[in-house]
Protein backbone atom coordinates (compact mmCIF):
# COMPACT_ATOMS: atom_id res chain seq x y z
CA UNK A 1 142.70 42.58 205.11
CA UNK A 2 141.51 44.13 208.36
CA UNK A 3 143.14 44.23 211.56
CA UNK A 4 141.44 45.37 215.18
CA UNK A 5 143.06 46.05 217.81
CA UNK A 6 142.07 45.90 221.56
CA UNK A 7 142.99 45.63 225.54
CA UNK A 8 144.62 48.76 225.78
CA UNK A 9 144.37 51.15 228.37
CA UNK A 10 146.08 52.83 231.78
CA UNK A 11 147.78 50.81 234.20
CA UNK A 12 150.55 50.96 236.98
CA UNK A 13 153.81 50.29 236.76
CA UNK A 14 154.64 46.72 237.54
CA UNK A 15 151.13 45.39 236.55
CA UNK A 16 150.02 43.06 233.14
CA UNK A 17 148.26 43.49 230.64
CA UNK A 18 146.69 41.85 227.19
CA UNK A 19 146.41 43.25 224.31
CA UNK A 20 144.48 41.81 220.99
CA UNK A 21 144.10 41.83 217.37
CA UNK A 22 141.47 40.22 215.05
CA UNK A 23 142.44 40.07 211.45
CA UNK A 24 140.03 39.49 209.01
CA UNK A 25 139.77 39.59 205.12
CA UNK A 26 141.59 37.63 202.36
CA UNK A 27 144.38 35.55 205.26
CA UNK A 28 146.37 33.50 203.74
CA UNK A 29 147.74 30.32 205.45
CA UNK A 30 151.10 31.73 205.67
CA UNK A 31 151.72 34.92 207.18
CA UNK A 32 153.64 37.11 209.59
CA UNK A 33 152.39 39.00 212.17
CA UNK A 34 153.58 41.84 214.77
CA UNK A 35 153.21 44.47 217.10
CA UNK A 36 154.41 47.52 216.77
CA UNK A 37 154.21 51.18 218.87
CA UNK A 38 154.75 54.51 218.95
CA UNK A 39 155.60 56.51 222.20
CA UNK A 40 155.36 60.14 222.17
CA UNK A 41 157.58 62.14 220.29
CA UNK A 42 159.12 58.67 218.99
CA UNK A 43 159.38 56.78 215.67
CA UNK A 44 157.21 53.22 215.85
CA UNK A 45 159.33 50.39 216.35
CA UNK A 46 159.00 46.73 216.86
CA UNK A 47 157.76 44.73 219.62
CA UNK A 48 157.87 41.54 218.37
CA UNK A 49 156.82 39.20 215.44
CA UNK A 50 155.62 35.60 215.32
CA UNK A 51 155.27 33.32 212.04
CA UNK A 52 152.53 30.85 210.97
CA UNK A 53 154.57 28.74 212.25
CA UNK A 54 154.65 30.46 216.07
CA UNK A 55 157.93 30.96 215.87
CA UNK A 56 158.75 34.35 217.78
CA UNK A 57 161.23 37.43 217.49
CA UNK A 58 161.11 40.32 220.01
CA UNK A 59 162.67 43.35 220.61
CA UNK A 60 165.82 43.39 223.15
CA UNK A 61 163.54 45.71 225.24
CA UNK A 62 160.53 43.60 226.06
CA UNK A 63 162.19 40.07 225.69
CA UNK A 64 161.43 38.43 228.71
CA UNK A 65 158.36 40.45 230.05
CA UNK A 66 156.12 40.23 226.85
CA UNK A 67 155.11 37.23 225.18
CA UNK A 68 153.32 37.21 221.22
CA UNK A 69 151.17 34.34 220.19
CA UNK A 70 148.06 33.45 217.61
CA UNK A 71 145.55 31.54 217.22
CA UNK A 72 146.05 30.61 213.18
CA UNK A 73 142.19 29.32 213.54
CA UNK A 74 140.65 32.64 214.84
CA UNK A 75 143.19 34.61 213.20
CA UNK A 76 143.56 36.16 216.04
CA UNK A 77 146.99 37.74 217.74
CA UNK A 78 148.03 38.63 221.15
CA UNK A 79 150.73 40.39 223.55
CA UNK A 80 150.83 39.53 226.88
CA UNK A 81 152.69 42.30 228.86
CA UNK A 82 154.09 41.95 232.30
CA UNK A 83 156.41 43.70 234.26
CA UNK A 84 154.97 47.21 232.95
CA UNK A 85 157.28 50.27 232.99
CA UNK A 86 156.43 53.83 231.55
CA UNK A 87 158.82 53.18 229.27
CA UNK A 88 156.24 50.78 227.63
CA UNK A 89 153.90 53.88 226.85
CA UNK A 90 152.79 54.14 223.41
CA UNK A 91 150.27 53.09 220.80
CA UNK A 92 150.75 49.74 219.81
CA UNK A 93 149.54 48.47 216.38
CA UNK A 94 149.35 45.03 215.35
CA UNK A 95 150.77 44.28 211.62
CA UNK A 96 150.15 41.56 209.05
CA UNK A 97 152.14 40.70 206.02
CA UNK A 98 151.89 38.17 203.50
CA UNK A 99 153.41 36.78 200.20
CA UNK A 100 152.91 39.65 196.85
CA UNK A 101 151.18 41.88 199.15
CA UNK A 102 151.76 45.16 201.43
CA UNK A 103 151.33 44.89 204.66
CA UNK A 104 148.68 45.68 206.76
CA UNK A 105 148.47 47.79 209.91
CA UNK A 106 145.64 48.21 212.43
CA UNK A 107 144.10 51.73 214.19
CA UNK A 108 146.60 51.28 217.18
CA UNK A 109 145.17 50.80 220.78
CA UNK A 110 146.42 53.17 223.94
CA UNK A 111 148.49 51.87 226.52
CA UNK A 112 149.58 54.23 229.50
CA UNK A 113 151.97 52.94 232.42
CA UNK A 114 152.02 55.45 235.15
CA UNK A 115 154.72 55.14 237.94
């Protein structure tokens, strides 16, 4: 399994942004995927998760201003951001994990919020 992020990149405080992930390989039908990120001089931590089944989870500090979804067809995943806050800088990483298996994580994609 392969995972690719993109959309990052540097934006103001306030403003949206999109990020993406294509996942290719041996994908089974069910699955769970994430995002994840690392901010400087910080351990990675969840974003937020979403089954097969779109059913969501998100961490206390985005809920509300980001939103995960997938496209099971394209095996593709997003992250809509809103709302912006420096806070939010990091390297974000989508993740994939599946039945018997490891999971999977991508190269991580830049985003910078400046105030």
């Amino acid at each position: 399994v392969q995972l690719q992020a993109s959309g990052g990149g540097l934006v103001q405080a306030g403003t949206s942004l999109r990020l993406s992930c294509a996942a290719s390989g041996s994908i089974r039908s069910i699955n769970l995927m994430g995002w994840y990120r690392r901010a400087p001089g910080k351990e990675r931590e969840l974003v937020a998760t979403i089954t097969t089944g779109h059913y969501t989870n998100y961490a206390d500090s985005v809920e509300g201003r980001f939103t995960i979804s997938r496209d099971n067809d394209k095996n593709m995943l997003y992250l809509q951001m809103s709302n912006l806050m420096p806070a939010d800088t990091a390297v974000y990483y989508c993740h994939l994990v599946q039945s018997g298996q490891r999971g999977y994580w991508g190269q991580g994609t830049q985003v910078t919020v400046s105030s």
